[in-house]
PDB file of N, CA and C in Angstrom:
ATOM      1  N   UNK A   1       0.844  -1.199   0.000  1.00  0.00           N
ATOM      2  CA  UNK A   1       0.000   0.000   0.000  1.00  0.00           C
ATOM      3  C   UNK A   1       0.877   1.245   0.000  1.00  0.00           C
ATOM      4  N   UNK A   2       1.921   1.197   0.770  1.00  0.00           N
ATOM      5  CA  UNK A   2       2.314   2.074   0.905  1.00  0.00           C
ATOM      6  C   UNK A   2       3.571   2.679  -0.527  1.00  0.00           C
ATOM      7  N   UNK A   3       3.754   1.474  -0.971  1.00  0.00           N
ATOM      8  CA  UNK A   3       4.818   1.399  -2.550  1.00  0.00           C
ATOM      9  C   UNK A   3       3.464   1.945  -3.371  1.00  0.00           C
ATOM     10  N   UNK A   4       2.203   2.233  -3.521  1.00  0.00           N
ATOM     11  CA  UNK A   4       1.632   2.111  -4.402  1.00  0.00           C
ATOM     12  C   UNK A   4       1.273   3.733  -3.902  1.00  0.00           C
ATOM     13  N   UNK A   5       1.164   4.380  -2.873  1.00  0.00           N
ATOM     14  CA  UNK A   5       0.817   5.498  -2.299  1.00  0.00           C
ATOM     15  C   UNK A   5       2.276   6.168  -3.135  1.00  0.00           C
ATOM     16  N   UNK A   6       3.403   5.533  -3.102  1.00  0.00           N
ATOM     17  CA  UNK A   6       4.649   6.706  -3.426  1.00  0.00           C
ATOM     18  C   UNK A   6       4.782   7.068  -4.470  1.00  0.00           C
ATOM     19  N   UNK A   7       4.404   5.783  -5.518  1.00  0.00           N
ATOM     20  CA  UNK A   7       4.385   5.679  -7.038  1.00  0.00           C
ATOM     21  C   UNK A   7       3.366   6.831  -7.142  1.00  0.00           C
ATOM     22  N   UNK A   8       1.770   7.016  -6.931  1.00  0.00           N
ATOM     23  CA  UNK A   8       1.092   8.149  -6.732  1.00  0.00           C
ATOM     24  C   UNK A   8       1.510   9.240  -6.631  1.00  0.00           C
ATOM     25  N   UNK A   9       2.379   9.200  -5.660  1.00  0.00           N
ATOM     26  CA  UNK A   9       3.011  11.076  -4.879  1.00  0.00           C
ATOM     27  C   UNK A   9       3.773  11.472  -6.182  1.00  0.00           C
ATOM     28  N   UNK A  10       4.709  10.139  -6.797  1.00  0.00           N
ATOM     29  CA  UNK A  10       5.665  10.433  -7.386  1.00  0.00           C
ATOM     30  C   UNK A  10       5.170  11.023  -8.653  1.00  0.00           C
ATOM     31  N   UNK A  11       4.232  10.346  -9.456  1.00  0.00           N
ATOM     32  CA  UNK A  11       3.509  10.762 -10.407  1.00  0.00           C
ATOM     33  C   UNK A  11       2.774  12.362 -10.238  1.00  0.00           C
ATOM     34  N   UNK A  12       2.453  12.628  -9.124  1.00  0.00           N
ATOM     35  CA  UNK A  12       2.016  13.433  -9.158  1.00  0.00           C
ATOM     36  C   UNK A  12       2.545  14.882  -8.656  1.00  0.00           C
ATOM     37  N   UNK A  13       3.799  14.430  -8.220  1.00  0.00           N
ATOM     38  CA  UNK A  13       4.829  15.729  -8.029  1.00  0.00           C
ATOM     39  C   UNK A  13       4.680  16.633  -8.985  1.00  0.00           C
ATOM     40  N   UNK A  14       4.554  16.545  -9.936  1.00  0.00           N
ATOM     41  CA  UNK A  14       5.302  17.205 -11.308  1.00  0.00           C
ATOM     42  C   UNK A  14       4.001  17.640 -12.233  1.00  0.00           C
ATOM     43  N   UNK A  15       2.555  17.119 -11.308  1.00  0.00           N
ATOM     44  CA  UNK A  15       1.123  17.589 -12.450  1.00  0.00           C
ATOM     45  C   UNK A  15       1.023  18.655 -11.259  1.00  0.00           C
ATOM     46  N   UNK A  16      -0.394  18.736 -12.071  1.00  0.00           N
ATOM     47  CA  UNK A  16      -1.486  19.417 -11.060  1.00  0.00           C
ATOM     48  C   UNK A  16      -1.987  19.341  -9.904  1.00  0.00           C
ATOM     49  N   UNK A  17      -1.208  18.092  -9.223  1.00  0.00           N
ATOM     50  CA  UNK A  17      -1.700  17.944  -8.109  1.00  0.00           C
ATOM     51  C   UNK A  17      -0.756  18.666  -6.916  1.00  0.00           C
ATOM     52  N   UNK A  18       0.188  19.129  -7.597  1.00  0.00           N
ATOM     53  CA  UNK A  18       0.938  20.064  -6.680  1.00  0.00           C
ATOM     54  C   UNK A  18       0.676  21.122  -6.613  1.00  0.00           C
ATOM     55  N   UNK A  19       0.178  21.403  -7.880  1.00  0.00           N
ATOM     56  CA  UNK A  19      -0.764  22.750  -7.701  1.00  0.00           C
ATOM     57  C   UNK A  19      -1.807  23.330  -7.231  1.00  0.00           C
ATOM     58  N   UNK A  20      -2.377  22.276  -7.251  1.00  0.00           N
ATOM     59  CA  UNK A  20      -3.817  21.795  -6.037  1.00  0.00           C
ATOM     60  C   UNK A  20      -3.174  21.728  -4.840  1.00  0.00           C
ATOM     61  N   UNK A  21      -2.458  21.201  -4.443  1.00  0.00           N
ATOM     62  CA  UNK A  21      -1.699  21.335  -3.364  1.00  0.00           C
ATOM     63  C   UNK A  21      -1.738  22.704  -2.427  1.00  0.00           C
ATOM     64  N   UNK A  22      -0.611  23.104  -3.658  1.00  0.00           N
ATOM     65  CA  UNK A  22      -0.203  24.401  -2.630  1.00  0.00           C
ATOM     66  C   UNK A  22      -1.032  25.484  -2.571  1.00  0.00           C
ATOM     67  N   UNK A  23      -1.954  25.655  -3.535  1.00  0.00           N
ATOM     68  CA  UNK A  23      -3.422  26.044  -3.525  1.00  0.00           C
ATOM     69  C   UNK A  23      -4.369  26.127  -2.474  1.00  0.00           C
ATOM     70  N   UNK A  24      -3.970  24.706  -1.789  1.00  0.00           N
ATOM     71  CA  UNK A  24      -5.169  24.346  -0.725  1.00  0.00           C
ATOM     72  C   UNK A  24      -4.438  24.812   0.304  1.00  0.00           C
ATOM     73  N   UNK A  25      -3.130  25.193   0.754  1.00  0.00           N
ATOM     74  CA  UNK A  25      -2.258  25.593   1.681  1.00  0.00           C
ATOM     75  C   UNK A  25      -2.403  26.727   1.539  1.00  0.00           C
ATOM     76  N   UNK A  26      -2.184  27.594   0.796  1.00  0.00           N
ATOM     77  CA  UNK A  26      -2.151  29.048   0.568  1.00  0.00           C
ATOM     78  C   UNK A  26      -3.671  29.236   0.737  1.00  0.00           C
ATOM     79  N   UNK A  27      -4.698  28.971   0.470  1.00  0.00           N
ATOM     80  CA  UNK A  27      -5.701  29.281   1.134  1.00  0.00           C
ATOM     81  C   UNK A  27      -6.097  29.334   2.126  1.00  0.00           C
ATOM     82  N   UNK A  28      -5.503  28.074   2.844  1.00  0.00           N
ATOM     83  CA  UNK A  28      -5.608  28.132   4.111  1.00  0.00           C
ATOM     84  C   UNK A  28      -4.849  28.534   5.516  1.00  0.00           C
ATOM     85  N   UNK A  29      -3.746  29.520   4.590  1.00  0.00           N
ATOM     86  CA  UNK A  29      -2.983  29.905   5.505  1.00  0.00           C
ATOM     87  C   UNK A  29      -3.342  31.835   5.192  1.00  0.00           C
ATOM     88  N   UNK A  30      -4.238  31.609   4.450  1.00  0.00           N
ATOM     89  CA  UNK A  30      -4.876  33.052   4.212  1.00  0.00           C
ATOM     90  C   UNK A  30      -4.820  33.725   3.216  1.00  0.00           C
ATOM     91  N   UNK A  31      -4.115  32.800   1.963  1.00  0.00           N
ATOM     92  CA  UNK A  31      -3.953  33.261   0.773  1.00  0.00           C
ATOM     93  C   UNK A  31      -5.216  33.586  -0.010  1.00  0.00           C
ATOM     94  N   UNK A  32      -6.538  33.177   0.401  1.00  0.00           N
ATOM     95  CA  UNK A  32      -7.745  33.131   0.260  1.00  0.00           C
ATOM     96  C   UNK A  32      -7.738  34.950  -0.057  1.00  0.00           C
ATOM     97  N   UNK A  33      -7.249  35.778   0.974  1.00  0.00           N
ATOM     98  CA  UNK A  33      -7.706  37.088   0.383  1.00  0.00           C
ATOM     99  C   UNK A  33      -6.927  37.556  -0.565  1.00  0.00           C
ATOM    100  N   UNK A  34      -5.522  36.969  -0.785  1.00  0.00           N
ATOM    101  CA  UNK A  34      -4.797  37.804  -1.977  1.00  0.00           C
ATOM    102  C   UNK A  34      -5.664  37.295  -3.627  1.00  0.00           C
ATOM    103  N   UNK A  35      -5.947  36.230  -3.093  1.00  0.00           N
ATOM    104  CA  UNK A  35      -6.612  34.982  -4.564  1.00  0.00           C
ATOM    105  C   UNK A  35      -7.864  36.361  -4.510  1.00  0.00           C
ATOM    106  N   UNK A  36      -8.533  36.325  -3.473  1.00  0.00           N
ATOM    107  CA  UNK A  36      -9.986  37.297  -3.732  1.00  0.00           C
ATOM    108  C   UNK A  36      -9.867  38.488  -4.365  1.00  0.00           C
ATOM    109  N   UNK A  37      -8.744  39.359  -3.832  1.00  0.00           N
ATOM    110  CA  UNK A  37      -8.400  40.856  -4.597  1.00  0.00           C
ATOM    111  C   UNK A  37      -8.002  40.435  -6.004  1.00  0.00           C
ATOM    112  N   UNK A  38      -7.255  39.206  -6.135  1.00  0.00           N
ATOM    113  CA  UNK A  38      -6.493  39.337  -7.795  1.00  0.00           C
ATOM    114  C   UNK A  38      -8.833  38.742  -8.102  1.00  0.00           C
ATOM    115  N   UNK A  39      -9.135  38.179  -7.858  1.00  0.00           N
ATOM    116  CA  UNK A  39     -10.722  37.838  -8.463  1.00  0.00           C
ATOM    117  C   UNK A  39     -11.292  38.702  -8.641  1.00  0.00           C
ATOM    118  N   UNK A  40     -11.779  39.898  -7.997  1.00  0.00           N
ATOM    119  CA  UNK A  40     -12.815  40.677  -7.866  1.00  0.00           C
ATOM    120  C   UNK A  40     -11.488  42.240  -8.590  1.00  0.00           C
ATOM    121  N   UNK A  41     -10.153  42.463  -8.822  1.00  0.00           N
ATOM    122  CA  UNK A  41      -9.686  42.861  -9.675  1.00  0.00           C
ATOM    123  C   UNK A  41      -9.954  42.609 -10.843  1.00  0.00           C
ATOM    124  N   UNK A  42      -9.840  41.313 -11.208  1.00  0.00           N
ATOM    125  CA  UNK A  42      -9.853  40.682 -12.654  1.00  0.00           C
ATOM    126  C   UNK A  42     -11.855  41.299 -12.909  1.00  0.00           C
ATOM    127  N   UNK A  43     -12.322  41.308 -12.372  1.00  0.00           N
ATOM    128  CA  UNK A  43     -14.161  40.823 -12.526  1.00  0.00           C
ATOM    129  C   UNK A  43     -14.381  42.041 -11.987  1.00  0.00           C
TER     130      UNK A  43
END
């Protein structure tokens, strides 16, 4: 399980899922309002 969890991580270092990642971190470390000003800038 756990060889099959790394092969996963590993694959997914390098997509979108790191980007999703740090996405979900930066939001939740409050990046949520810089993401909102660049949104409601853009709109």
């Amino acid at each position: 399980m756990e060889f099959a969890l790394n092969v996963f991580y590993l694959k997914c270092q390098y997509s979108l899922c790191t980007l999703g990642y740090l996405f979900i971190v930066l939001f939740f470390n409050g990046g949520y309002k810089i993401l909102g000003d660049i949104y409601y800038a853009i709109h």
